[in-house]
C-alpha atoms as a PDB file:
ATOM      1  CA  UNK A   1    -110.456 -56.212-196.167  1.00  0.00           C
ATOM      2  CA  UNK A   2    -110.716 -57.668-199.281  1.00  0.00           C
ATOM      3  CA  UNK A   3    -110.690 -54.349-201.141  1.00  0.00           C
ATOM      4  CA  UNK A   4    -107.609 -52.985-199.042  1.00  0.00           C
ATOM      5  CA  UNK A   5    -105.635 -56.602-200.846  1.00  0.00           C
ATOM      6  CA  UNK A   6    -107.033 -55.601-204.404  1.00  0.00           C
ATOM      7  CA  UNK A   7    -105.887 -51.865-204.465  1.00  0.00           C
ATOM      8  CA  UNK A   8    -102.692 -52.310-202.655  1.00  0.00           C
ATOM      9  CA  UNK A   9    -101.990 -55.562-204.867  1.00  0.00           C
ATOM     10  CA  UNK A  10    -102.928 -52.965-207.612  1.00  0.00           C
ATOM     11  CA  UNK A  11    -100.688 -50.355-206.567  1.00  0.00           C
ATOM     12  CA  UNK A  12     -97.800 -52.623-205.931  1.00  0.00           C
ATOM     13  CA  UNK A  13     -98.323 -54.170-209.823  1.00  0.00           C
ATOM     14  CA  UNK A  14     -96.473 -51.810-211.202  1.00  0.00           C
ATOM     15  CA  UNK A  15     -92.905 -52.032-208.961  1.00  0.00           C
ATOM     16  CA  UNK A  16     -92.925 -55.672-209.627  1.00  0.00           C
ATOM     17  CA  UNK A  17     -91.814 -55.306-213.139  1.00  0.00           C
ATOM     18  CA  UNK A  18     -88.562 -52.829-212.067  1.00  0.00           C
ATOM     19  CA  UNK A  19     -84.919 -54.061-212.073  1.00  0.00           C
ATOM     20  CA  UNK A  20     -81.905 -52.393-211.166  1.00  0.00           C
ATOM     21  CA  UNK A  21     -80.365 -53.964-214.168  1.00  0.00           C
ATOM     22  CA  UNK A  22     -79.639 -52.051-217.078  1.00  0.00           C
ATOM     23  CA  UNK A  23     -80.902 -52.878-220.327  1.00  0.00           C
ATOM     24  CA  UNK A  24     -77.661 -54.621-222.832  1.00  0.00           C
ATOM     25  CA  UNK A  25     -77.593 -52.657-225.969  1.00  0.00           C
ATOM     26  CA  UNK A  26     -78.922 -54.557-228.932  1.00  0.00           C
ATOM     27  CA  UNK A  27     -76.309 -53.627-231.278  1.00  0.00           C
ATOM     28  CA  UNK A  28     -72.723 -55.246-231.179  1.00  0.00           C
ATOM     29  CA  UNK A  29     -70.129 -52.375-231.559  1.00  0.00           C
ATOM     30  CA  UNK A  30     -68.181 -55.029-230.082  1.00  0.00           C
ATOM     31  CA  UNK A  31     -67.458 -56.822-233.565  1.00  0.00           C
ATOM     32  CA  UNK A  32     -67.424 -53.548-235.680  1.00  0.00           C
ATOM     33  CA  UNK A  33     -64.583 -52.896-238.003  1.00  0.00           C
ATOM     34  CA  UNK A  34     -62.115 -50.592-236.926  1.00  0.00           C
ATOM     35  CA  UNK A  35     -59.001 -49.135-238.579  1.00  0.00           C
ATOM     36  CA  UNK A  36     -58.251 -48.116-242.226  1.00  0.00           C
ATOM     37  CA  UNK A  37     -59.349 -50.463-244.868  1.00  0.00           C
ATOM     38  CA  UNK A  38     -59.317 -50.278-248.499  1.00  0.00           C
ATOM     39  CA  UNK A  39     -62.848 -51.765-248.871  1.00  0.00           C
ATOM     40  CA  UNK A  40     -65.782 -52.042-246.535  1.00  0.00           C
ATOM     41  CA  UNK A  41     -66.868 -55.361-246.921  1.00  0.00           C
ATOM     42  CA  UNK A  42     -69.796 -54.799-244.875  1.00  0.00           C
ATOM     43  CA  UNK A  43     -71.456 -52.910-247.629  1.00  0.00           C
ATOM     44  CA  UNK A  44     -70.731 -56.107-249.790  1.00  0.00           C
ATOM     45  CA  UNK A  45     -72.888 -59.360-249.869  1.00  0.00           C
ATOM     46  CA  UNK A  46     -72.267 -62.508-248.291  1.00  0.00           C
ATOM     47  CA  UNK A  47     -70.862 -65.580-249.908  1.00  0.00           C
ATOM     48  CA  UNK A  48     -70.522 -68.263-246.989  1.00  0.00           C
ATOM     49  CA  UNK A  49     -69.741 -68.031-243.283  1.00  0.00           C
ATOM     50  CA  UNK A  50     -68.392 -70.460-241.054  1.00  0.00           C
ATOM     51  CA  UNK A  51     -67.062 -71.603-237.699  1.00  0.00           C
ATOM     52  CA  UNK A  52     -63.877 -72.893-235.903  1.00  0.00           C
ATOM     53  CA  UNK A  53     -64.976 -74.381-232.795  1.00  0.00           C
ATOM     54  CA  UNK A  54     -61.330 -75.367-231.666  1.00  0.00           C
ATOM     55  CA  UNK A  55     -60.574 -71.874-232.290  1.00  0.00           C
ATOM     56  CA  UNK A  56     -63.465 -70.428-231.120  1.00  0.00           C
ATOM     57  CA  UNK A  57     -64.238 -68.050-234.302  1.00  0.00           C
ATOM     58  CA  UNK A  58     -66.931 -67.433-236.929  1.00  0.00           C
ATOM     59  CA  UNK A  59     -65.752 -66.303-240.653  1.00  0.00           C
ATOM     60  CA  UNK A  60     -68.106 -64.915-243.252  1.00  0.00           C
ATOM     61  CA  UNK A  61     -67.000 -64.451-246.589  1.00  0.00           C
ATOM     62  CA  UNK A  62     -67.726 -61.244-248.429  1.00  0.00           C
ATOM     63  CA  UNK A  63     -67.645 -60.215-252.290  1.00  0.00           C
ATOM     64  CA  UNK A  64     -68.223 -57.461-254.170  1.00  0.00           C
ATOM     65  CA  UNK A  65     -70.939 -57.562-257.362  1.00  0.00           C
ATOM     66  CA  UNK A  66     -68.615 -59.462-259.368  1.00  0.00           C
ATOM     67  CA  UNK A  67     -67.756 -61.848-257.035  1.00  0.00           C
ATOM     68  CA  UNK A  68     -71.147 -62.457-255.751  1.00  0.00           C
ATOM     69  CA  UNK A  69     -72.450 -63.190-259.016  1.00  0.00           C
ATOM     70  CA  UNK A  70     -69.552 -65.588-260.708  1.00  0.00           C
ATOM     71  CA  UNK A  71     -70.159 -67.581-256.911  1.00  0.00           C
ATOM     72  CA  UNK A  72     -73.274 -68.104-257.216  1.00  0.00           C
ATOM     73  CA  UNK A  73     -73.660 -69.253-260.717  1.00  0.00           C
ATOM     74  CA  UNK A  74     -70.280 -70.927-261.079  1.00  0.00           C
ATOM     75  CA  UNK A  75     -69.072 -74.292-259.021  1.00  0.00           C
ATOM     76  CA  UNK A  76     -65.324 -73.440-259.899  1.00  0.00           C
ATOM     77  CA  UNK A  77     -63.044 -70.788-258.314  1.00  0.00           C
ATOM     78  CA  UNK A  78     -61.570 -68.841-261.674  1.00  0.00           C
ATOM     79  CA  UNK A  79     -62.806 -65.487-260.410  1.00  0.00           C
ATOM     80  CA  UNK A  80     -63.170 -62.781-263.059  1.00  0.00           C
ATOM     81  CA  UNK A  81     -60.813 -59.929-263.354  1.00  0.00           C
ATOM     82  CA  UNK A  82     -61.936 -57.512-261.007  1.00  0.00           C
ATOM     83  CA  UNK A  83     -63.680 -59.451-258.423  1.00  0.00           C
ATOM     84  CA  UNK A  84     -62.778 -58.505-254.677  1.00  0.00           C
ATOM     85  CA  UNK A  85     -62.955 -61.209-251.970  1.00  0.00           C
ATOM     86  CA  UNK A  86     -63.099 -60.264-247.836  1.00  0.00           C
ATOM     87  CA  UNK A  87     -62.777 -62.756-245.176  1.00  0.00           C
ATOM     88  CA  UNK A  88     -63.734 -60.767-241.693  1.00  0.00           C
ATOM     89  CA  UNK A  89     -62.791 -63.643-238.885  1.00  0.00           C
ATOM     90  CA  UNK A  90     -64.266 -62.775-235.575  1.00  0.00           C
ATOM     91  CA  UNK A  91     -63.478 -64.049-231.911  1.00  0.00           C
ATOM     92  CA  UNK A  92     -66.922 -65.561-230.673  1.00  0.00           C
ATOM     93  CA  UNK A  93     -68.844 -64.859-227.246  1.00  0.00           C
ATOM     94  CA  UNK A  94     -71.948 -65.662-225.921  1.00  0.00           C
ATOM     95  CA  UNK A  95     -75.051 -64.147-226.775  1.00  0.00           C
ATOM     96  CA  UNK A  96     -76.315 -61.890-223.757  1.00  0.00           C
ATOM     97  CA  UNK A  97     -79.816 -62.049-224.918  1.00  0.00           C
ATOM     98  CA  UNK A  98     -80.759 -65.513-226.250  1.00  0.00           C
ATOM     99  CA  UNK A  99     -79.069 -68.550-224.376  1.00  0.00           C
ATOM    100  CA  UNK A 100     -76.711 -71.137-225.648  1.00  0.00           C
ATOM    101  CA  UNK A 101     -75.692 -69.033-228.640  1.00  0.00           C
ATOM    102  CA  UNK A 102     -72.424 -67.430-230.217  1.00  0.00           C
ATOM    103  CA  UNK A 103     -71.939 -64.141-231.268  1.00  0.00           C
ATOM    104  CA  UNK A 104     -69.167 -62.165-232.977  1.00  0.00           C
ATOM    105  CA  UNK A 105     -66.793 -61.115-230.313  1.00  0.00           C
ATOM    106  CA  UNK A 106     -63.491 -58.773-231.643  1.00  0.00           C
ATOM    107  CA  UNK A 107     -62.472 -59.023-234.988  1.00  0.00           C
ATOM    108  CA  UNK A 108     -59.365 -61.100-235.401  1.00  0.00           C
ATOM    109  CA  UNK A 109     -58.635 -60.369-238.783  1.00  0.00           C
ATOM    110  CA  UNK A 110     -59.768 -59.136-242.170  1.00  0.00           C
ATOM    111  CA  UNK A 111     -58.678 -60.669-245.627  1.00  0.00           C
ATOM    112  CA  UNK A 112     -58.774 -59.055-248.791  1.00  0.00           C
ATOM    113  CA  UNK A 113     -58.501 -60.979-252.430  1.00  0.00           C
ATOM    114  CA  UNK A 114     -58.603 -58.981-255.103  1.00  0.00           C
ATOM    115  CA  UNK A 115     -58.417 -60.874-259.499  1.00  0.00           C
ATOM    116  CA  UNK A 116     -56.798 -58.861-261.518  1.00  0.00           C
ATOM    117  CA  UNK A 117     -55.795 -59.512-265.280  1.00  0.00           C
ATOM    118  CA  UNK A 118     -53.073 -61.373-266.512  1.00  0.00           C
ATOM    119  CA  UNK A 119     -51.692 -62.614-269.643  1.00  0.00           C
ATOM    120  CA  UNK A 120     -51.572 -66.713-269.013  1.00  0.00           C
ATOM    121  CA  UNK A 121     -53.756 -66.615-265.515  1.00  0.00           C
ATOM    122  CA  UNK A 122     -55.281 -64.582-262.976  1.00  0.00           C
ATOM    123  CA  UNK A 123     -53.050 -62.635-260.772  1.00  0.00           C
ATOM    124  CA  UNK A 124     -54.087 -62.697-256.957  1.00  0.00           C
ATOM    125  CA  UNK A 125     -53.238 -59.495-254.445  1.00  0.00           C
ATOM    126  CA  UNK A 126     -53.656 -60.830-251.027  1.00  0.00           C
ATOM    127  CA  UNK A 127     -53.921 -58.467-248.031  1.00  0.00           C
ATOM    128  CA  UNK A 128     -54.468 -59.013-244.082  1.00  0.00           C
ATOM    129  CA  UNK A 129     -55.479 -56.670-241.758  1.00  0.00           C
ATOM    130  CA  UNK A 130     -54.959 -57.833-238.037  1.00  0.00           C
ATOM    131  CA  UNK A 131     -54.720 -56.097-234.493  1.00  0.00           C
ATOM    132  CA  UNK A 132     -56.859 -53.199-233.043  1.00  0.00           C
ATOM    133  CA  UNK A 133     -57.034 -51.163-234.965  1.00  0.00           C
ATOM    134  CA  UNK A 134     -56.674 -53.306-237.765  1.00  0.00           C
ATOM    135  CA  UNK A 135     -53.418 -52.742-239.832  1.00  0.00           C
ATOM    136  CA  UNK A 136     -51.858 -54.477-242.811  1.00  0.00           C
ATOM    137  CA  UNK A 137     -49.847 -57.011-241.970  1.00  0.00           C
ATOM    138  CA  UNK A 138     -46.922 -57.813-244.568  1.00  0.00           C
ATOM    139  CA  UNK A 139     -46.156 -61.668-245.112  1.00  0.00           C
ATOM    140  CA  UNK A 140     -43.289 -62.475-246.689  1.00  0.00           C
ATOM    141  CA  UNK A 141     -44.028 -66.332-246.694  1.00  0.00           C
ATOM    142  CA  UNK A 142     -45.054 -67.039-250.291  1.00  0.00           C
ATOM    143  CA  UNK A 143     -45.974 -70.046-249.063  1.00  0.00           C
ATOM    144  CA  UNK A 144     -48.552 -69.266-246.469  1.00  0.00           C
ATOM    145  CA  UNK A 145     -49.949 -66.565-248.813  1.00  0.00           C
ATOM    146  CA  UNK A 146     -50.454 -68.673-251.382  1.00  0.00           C
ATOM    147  CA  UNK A 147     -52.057 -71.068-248.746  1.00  0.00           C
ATOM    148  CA  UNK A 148     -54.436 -68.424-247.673  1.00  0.00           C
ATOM    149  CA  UNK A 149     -55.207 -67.539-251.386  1.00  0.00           C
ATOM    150  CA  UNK A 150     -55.884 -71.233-252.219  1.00  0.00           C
ATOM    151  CA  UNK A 151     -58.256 -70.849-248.883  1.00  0.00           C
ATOM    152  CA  UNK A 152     -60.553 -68.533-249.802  1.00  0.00           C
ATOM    153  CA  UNK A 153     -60.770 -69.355-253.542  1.00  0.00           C
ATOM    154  CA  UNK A 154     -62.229 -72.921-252.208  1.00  0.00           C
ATOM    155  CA  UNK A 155     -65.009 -71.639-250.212  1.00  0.00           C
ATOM    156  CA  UNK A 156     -68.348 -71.993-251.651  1.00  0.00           C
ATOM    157  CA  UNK A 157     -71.132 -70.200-251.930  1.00  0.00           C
ATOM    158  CA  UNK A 158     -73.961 -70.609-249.773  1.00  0.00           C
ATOM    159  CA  UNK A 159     -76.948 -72.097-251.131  1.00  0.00           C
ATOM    160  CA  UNK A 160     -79.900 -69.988-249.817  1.00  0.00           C
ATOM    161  CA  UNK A 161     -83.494 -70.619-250.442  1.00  0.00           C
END
């Protein structure tokens, strides 16, 4: 009797670890970039990230070489000519495989900051990419543009160990 619990226990073992559930894919194509962009700032480094949490979004702060390097070994925001700054904003969700924590959801928008030479001072071109598929949204407000500019010259870089 006591053999007939051990091999059916046995033979039951390996049912026990089946569920009907299928396995969630590890890899968020959820907060991929889609559309046409002039840079993939993906393939750049990161400067900083950050969150809203009234709006519910995570930002991280991309730059090219040149931008990487002046950030990290500079405390001001006088970019050198040539230095391309991205801001990829990104809705947040929860985490499906580790409780209690946020990750990127659809991408809200993509900013681009590019220095380029001047005679006095830098010149700034600022670009935003919203929607799905992103596309290049034209402001015409100086004022916010300028606002946005003044944004992501003031972020910091990270200091990472």
């Amino acid at each position: 009797m006591k053999t007939t619990f051990i091999v059916v226990g046995l033979a039951i073992l390996p049912f026990a670890g089946c569920t009907s559930k299928p396995a969630t894919p590890s890899v968020n194509q959820q907060a991929a970039l889609n559309g046409t962009l002039p840079y993939n700032p993906f393939q750049w480094k990161i400067i900083t990230s950050s969150l809203n949490r009234r709006d519910s979004t995570m930002s991280t702060l991309y730059g090219n070489d040149i931008a990487v390097k002046y950030a990290r070994s500079n405390p001001d925001h006088n970019y050198p000519t040539g230095a391309v700054l991205s801001l990829v904003t990104w809705a947040q969700r929860d985490d499906p495989h580790w409780f209690g924590a946020k990750i990127p959801a659809s991408v809200k928008s993509v900013e681009f900051l590019t220095v380029a030479a001047s005679p006095n001072q830098p010149a700034y071109t600022y670009e935003n990419y919203q929607g799905s598929p992103l596309r290049k949204i034209n402001l015409s407000d100086t004022s916010a543009v300028n606002a946005r500019v003044d944004h992501l010259l003031s972020r910091r870089a990270a200091v990472m160990p």
